[in-house]
PDB file of N, CA and C in Angstrom:
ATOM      1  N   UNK A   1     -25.553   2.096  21.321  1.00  0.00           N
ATOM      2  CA  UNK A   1     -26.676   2.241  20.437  1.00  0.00           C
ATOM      3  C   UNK A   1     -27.405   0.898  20.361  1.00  0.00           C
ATOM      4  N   UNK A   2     -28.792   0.559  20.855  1.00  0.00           N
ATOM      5  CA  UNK A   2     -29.479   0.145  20.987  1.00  0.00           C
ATOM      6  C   UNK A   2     -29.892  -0.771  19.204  1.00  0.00           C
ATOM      7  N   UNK A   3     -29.161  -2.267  19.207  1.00  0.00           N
ATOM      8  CA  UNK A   3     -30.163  -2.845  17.901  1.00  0.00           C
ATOM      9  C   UNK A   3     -30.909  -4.226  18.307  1.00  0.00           C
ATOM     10  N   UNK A   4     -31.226  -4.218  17.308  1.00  0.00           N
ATOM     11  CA  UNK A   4     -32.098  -5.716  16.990  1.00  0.00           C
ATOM     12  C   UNK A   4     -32.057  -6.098  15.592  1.00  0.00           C
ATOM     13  N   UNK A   5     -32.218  -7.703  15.391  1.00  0.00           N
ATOM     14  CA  UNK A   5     -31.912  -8.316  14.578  1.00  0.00           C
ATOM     15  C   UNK A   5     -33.802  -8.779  14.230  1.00  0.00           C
ATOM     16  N   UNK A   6     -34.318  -8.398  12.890  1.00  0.00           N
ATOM     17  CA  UNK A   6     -35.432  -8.600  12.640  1.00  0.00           C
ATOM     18  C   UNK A   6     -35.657  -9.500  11.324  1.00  0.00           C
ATOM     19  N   UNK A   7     -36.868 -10.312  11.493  1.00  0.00           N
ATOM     20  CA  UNK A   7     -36.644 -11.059  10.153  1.00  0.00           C
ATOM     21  C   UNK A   7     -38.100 -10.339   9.467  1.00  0.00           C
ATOM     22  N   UNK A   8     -38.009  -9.776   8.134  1.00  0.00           N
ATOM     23  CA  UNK A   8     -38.740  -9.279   7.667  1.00  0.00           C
ATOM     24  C   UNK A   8     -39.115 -10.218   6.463  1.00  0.00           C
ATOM     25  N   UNK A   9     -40.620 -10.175   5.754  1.00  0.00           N
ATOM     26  CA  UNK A   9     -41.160 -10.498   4.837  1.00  0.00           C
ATOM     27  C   UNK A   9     -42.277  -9.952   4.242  1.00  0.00           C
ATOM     28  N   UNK A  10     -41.893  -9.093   2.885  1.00  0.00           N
ATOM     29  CA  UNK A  10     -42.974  -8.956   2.087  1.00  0.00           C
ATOM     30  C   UNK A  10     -43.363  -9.350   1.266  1.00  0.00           C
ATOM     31  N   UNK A  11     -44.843  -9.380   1.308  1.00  0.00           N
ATOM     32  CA  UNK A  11     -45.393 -10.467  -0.045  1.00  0.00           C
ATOM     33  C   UNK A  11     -44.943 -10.135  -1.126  1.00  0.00           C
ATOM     34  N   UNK A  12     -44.745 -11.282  -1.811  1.00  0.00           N
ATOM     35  CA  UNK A  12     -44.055 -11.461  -3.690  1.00  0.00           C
ATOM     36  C   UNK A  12     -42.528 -10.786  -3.327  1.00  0.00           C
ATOM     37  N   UNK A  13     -41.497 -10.716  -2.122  1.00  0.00           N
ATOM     38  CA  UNK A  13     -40.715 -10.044  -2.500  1.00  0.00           C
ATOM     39  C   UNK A  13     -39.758 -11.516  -1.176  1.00  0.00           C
ATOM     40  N   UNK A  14     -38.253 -10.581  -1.779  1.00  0.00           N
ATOM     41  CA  UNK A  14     -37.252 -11.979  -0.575  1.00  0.00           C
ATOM     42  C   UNK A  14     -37.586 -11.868   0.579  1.00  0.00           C
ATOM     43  N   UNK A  15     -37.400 -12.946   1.103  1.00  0.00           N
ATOM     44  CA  UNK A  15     -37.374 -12.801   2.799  1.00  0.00           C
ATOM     45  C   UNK A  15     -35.708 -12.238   3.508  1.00  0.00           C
ATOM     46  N   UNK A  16     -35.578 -11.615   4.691  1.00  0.00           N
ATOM     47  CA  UNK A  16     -34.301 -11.172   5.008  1.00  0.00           C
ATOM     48  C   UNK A  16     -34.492 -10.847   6.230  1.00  0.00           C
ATOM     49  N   UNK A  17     -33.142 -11.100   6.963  1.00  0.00           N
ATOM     50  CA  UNK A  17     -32.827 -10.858   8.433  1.00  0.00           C
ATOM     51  C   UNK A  17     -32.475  -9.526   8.668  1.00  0.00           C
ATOM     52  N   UNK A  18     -33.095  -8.435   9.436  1.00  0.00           N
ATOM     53  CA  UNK A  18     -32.023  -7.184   8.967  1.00  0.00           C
ATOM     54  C   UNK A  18     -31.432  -6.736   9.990  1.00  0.00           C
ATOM     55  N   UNK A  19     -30.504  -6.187  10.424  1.00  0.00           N
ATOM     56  CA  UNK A  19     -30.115  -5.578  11.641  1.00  0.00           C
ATOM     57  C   UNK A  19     -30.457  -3.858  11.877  1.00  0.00           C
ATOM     58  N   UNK A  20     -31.151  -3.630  12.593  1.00  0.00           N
ATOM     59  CA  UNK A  20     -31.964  -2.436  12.373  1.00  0.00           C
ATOM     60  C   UNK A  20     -31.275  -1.945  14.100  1.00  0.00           C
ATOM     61  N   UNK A  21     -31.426  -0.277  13.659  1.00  0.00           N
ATOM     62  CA  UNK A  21     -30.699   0.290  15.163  1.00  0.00           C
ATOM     63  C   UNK A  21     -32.688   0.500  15.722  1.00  0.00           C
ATOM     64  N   UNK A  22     -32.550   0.332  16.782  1.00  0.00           N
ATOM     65  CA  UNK A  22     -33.864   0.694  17.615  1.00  0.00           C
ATOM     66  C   UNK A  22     -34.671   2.051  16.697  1.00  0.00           C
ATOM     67  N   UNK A  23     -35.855   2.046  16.688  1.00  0.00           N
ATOM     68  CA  UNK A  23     -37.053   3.130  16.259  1.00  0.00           C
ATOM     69  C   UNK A  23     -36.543   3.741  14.912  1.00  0.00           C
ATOM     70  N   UNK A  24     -35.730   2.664  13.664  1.00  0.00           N
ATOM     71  CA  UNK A  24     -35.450   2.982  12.542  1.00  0.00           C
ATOM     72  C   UNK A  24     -35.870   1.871  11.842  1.00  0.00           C
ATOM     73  N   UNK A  25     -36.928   2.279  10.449  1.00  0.00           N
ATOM     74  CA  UNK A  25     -37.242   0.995   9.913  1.00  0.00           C
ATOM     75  C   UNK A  25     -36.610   0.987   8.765  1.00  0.00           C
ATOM     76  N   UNK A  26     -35.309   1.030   8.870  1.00  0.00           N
ATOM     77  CA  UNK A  26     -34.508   0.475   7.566  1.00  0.00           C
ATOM     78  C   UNK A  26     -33.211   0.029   8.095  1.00  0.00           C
ATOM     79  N   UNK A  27     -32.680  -1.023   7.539  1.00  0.00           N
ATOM     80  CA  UNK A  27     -31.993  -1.941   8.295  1.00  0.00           C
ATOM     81  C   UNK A  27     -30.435  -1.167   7.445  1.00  0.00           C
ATOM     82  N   UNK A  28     -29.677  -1.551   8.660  1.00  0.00           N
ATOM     83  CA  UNK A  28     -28.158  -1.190   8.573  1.00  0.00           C
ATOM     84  C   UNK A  28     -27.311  -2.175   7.977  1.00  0.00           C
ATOM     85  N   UNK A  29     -28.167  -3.528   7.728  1.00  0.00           N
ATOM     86  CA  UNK A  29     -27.339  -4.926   6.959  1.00  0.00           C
ATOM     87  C   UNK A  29     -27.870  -5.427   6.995  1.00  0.00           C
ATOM     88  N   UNK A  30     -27.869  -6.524   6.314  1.00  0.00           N
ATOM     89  CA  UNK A  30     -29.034  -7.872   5.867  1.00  0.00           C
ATOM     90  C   UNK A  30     -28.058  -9.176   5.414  1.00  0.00           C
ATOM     91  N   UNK A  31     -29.210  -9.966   5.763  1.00  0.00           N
ATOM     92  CA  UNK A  31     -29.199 -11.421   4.816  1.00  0.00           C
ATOM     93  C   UNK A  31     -30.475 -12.083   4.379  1.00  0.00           C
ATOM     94  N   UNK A  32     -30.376 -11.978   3.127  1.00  0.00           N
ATOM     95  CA  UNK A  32     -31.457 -12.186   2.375  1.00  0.00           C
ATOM     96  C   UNK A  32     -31.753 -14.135   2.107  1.00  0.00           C
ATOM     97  N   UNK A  33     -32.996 -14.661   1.716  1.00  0.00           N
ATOM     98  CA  UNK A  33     -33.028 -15.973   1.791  1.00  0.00           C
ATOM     99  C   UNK A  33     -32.332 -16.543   0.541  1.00  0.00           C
ATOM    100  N   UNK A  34     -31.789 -15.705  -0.101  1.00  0.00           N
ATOM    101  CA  UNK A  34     -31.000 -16.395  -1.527  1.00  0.00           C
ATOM    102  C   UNK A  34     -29.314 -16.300  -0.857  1.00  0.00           C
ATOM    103  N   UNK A  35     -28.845 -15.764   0.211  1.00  0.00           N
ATOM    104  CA  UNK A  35     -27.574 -15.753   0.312  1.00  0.00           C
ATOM    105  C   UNK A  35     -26.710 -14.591   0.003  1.00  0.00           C
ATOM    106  N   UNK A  36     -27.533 -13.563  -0.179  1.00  0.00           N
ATOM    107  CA  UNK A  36     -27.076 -11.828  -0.491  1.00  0.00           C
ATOM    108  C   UNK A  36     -26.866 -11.260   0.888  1.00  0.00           C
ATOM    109  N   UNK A  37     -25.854 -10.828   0.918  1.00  0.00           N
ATOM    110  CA  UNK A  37     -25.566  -9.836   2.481  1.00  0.00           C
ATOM    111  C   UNK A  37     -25.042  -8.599   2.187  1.00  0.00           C
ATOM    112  N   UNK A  38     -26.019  -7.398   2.612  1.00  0.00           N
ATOM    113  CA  UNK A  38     -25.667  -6.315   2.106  1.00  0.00           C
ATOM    114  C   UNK A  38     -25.320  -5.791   3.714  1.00  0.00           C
ATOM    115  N   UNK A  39     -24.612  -4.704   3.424  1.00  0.00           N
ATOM    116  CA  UNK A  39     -24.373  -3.738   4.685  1.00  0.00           C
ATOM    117  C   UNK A  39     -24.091  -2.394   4.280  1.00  0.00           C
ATOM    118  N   UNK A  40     -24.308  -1.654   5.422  1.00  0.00           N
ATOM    119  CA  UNK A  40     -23.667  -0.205   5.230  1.00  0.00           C
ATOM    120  C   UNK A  40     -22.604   0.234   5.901  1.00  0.00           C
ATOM    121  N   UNK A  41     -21.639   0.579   5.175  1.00  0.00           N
ATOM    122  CA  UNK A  41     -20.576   1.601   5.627  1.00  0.00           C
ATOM    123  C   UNK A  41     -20.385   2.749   5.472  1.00  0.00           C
ATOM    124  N   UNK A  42     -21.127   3.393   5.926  1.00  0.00           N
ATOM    125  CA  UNK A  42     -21.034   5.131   5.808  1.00  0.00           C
ATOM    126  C   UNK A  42     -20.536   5.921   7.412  1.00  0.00           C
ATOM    127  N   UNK A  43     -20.232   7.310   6.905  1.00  0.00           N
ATOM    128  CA  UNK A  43     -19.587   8.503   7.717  1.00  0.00           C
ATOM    129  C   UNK A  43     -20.860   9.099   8.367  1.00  0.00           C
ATOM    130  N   UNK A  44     -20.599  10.095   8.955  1.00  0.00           N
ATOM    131  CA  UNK A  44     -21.538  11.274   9.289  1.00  0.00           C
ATOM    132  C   UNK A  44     -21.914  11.827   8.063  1.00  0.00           C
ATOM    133  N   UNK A  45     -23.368  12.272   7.316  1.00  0.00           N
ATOM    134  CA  UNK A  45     -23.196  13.335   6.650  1.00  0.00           C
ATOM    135  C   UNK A  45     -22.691  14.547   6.501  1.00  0.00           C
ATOM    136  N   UNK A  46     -22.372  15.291   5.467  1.00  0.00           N
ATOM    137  CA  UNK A  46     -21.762  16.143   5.363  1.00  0.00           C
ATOM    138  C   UNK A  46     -22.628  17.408   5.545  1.00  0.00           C
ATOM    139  N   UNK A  47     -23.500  17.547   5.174  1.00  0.00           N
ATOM    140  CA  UNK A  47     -24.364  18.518   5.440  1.00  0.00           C
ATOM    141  C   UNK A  47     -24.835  18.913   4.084  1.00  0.00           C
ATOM    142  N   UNK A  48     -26.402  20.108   4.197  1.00  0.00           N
ATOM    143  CA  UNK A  48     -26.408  20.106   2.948  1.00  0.00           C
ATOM    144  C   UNK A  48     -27.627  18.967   2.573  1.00  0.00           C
ATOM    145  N   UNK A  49     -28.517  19.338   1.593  1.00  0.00           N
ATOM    146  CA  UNK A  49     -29.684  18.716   0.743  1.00  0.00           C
ATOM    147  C   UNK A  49     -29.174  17.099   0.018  1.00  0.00           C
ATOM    148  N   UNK A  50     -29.245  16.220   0.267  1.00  0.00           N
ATOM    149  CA  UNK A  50     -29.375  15.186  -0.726  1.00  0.00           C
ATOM    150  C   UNK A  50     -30.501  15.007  -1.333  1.00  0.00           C
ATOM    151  N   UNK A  51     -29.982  14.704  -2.705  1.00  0.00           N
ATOM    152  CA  UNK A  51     -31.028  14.248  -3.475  1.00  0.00           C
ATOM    153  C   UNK A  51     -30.830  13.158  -3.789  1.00  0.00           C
ATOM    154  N   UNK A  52     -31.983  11.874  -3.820  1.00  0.00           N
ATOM    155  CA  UNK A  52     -31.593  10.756  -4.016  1.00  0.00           C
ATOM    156  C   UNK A  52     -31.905   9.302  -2.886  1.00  0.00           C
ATOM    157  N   UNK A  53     -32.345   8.495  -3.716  1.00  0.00           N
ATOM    158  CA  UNK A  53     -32.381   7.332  -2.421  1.00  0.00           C
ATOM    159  C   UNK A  53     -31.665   6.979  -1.343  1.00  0.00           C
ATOM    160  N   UNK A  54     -32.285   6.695  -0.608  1.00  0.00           N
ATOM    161  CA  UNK A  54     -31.023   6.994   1.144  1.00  0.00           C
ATOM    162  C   UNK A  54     -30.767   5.514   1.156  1.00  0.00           C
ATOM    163  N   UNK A  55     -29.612   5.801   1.279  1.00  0.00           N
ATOM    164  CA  UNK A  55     -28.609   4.691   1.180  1.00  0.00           C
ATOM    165  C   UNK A  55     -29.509   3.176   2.611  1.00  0.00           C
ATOM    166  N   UNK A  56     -30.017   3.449   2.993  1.00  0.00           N
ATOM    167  CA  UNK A  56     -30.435   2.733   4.349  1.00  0.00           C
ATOM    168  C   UNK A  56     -31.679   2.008   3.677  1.00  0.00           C
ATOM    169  N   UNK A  57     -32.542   2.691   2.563  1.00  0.00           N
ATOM    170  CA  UNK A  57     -33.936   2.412   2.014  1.00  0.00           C
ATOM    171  C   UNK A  57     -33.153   1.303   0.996  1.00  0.00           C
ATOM    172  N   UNK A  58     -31.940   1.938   0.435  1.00  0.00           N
ATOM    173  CA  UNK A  58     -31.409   0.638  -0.753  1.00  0.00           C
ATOM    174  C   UNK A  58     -31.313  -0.068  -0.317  1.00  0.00           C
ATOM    175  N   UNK A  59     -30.345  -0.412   0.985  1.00  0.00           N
ATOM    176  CA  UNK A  59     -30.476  -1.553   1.458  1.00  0.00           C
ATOM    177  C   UNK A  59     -31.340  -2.551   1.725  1.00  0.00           C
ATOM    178  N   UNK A  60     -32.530  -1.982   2.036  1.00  0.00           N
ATOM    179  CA  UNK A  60     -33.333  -2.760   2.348  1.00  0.00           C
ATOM    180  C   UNK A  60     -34.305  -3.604   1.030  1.00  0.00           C
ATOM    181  N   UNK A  61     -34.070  -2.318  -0.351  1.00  0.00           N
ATOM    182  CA  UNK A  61     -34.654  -2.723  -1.385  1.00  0.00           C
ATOM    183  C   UNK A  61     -33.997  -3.817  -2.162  1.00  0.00           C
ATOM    184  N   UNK A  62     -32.705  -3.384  -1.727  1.00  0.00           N
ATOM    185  CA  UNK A  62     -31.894  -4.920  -2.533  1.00  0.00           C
ATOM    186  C   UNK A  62     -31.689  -6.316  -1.739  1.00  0.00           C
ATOM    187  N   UNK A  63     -32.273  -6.279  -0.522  1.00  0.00           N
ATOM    188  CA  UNK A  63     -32.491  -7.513   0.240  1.00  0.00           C
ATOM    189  C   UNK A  63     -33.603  -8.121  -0.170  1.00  0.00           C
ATOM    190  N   UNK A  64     -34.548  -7.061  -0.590  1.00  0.00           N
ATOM    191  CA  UNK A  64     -36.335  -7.564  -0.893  1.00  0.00           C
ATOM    192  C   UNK A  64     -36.237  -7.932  -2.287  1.00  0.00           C
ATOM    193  N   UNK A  65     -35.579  -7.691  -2.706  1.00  0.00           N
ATOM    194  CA  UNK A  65     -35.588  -7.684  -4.614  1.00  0.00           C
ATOM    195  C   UNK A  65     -34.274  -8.395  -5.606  1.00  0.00           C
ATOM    196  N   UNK A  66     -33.235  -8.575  -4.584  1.00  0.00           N
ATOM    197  CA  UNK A  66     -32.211  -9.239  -5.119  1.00  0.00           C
ATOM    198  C   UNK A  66     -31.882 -10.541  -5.001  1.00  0.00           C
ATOM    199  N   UNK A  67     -31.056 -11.289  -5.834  1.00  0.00           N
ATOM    200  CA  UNK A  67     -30.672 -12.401  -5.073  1.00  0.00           C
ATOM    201  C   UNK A  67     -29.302 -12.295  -5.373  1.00  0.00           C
ATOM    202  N   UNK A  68     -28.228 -11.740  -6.152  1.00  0.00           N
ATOM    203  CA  UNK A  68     -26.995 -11.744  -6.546  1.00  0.00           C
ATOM    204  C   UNK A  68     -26.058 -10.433  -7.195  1.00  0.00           C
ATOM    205  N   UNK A  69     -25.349 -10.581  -7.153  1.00  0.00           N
ATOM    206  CA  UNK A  69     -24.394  -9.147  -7.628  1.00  0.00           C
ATOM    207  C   UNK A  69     -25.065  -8.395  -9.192  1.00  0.00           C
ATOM    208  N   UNK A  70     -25.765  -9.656 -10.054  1.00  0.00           N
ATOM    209  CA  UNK A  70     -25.778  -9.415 -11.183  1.00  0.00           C
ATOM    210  C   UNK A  70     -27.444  -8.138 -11.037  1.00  0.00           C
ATOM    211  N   UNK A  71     -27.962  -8.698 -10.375  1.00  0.00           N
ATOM    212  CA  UNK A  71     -29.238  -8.118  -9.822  1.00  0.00           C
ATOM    213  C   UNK A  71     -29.485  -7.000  -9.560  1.00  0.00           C
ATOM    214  N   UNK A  72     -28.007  -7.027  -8.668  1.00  0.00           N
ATOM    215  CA  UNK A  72     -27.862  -5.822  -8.217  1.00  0.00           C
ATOM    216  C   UNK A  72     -27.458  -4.166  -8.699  1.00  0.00           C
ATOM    217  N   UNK A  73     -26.318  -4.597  -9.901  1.00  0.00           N
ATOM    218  CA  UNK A  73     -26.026  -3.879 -11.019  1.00  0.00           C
ATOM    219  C   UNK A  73     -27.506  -3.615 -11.285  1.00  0.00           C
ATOM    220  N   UNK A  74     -28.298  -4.170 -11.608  1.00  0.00           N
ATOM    221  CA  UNK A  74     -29.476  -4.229 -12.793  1.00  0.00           C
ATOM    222  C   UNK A  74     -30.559  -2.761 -12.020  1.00  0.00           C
ATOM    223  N   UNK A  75     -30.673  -3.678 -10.816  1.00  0.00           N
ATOM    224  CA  UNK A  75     -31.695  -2.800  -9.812  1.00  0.00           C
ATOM    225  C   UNK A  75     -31.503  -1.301  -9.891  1.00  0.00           C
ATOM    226  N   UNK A  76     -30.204  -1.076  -8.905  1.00  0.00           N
ATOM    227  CA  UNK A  76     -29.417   0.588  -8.934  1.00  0.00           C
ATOM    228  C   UNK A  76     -29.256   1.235 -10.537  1.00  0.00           C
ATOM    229  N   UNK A  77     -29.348   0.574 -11.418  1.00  0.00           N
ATOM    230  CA  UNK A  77     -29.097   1.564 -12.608  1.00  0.00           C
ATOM    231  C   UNK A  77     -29.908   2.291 -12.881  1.00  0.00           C
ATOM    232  N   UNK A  78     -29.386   3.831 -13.013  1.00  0.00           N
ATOM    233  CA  UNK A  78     -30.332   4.973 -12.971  1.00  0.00           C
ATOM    234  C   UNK A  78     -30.759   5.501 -11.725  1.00  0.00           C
ATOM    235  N   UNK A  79     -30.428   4.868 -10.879  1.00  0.00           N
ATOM    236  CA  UNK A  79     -30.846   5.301  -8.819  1.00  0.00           C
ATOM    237  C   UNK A  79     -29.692   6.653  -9.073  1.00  0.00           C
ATOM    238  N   UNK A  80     -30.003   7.242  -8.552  1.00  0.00           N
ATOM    239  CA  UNK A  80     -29.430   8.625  -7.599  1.00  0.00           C
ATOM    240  C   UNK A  80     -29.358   8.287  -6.235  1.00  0.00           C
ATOM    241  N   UNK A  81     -27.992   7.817  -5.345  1.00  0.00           N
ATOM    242  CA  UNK A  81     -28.026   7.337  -4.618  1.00  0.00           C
ATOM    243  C   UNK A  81     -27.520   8.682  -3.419  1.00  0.00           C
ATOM    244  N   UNK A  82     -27.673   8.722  -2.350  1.00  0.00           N
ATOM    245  CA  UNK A  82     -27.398   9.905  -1.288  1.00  0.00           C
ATOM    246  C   UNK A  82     -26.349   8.976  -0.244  1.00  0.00           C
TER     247      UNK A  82
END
């Protein structure tokens, strides 16, 4: 499976390295410019409707918006996560 390592930046938000699989724009792990490294460890889905932010979009939102664990609690509260 085909990746690349991208450094992304949006205005007013963190800067972060992400590791993205080819023709997907949400990254599979990060490192953010404050020192936050998020990743994903997930299965195959199970099948069946999720409702809820896709785990691949969080990632990327808590690289852009976080800088620490405490942040992070703060951010996800109330997320419906898939």
């Amino acid at each position: 499976m085909p990746r690349s390592v991208v450094e992304y930046h949006t205005p007013n938000k963190y800067k972060f390295l992400g590791l993205f699989k080819l023709g997907n724009m949400f990254p599979m792990g990060g490192l953010n410019e404050k020192g936050l490294s998020v990743s994903v460890s997930a299965g195959a889905p199970t099948g069946g409707v999720n409702k809820g932010i896709n785990v691949h979009l969080l990632t990327r939102e808590i690289l852009e918006n976080c800088k620490n664990i405490v942040d992070i609690k703060e951010y996800i509260k109330g997320k419906t996560i898939e």
